[in-house]
Protein backbone atom coordinates (compact mmCIF):
# COMPACT_ATOMS: atom_id res chain seq x y z
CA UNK A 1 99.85 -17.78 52.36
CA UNK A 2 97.98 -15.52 54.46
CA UNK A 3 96.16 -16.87 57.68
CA UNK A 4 92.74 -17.03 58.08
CA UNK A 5 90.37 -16.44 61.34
CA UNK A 6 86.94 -17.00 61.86
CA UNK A 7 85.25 -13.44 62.38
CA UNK A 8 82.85 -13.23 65.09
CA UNK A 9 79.29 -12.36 63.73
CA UNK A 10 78.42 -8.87 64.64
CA UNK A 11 74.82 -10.27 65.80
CA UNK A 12 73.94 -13.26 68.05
CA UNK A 13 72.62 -16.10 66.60
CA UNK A 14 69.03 -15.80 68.06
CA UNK A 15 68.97 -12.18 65.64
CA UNK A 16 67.28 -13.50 62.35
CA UNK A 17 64.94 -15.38 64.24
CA UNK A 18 62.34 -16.33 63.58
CA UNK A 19 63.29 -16.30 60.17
CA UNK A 20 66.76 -18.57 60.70
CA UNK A 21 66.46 -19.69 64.20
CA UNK A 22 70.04 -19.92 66.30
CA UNK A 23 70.71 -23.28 65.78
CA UNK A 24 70.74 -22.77 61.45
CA UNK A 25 72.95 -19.47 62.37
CA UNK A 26 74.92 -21.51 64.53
CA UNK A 27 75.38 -24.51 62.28
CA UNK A 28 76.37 -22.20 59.28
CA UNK A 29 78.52 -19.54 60.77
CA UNK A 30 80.46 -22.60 63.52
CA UNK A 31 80.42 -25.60 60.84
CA UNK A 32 80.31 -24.69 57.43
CA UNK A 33 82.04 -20.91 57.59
CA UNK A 34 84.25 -22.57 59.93
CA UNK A 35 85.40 -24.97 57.53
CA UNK A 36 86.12 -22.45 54.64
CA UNK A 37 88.50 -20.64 56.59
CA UNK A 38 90.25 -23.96 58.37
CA UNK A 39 90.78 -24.90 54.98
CA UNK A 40 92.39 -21.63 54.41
CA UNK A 41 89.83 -19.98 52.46
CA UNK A 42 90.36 -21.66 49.30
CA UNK A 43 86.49 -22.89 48.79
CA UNK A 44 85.22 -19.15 49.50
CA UNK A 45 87.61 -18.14 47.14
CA UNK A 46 85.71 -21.00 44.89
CA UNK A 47 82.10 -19.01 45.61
CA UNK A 48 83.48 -15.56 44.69
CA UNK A 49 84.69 -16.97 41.28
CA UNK A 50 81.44 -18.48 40.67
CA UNK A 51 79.23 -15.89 41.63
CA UNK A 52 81.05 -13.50 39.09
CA UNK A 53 82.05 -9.59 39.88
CA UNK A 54 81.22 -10.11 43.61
CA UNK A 55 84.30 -9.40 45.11
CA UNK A 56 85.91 -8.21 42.26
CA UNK A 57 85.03 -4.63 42.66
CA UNK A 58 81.90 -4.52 42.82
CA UNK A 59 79.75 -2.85 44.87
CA UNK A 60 77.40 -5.89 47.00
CA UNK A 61 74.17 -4.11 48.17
CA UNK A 62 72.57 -6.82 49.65
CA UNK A 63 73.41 -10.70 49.25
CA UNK A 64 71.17 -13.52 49.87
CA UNK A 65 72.99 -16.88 50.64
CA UNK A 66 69.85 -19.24 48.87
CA UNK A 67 72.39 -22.40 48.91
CA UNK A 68 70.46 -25.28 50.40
CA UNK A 69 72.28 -25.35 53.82
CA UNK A 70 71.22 -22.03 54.74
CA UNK A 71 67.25 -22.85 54.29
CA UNK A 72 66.48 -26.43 53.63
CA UNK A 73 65.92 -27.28 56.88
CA UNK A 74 62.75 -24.65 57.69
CA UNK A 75 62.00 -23.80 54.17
CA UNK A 76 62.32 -27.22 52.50
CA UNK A 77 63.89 -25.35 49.55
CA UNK A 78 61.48 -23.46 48.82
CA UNK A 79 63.34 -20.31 47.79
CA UNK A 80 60.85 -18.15 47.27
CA UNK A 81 59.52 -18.57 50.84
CA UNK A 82 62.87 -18.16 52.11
CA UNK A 83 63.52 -14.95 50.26
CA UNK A 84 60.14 -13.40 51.07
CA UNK A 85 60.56 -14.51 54.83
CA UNK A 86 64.89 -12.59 54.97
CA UNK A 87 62.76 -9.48 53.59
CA UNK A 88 61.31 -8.97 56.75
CA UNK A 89 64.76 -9.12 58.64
CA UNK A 90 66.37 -7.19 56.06
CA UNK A 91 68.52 -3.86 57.82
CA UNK A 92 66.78 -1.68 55.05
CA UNK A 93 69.09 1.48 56.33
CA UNK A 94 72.41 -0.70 55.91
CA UNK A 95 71.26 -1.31 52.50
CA UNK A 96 70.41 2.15 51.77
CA UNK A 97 73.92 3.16 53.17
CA UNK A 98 75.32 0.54 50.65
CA UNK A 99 72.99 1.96 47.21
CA UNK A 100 74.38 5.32 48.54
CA UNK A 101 78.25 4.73 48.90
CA UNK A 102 78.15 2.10 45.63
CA UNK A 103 75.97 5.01 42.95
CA UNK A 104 78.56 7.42 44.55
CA UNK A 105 81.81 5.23 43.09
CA UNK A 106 83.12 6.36 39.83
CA UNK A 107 86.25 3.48 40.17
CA UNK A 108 83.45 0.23 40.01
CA UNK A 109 80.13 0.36 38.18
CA UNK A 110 76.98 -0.95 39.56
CA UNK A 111 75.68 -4.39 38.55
CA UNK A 112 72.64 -4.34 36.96
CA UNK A 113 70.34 -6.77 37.38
């Protein structure tokens, strides 16, 4: 069984603020990330089943985590609010880099929506 780490973000925590402030970042990336990969992995291996091709060859452009422990707290589940508020912090270049390298693949199509 392979061993599993817990990857340092490439950002600090205060980055998506004020959007997520650092202590949501903190409490998702320390506690609950934390505890997918302590547990060897097996519950993220749960979400990629559930949430279909991703991970499976497909191309992810840009992925929005809406489960309730990433906004309930500031957003009181209201997803649209959430999703309108990430747009703002979105790295529009990454995800232009992504659309780019994933229409250029001929070994995985793209999702459609």
């Amino acid at each position: 069984m392979p061993v599993c780490t817990l990857p340092d973000l490439p950002y600090d925590y205060s980055a998506l603020a004020p959007v997520l402030g650092p202590g949501i970042i903190e409490l998702h990336h320390a506690k609950h990330h934390a505890a997918y990969v302590k547990g060897g992995g097996e519950p993220l291996e749960q979400v990629y089943d559930h949430r279909g091709s991703v991970g499976r060859g497909a191309t992810p452009i840009l992925v929005l985590d809406a489960w309730q422990h990433a906004f309930h707290l500031r957003y009181r589940n209201q997803e649209a609010d959430f999703a309108e508020a990430v747009g703002k912090v979105v790295d529009r270049q990454d995800v232009a880099r992504r659309y780019e390298a994933a229409t250029s693949r001929t070994d995985a199509p793209l999702l459609a929506p």
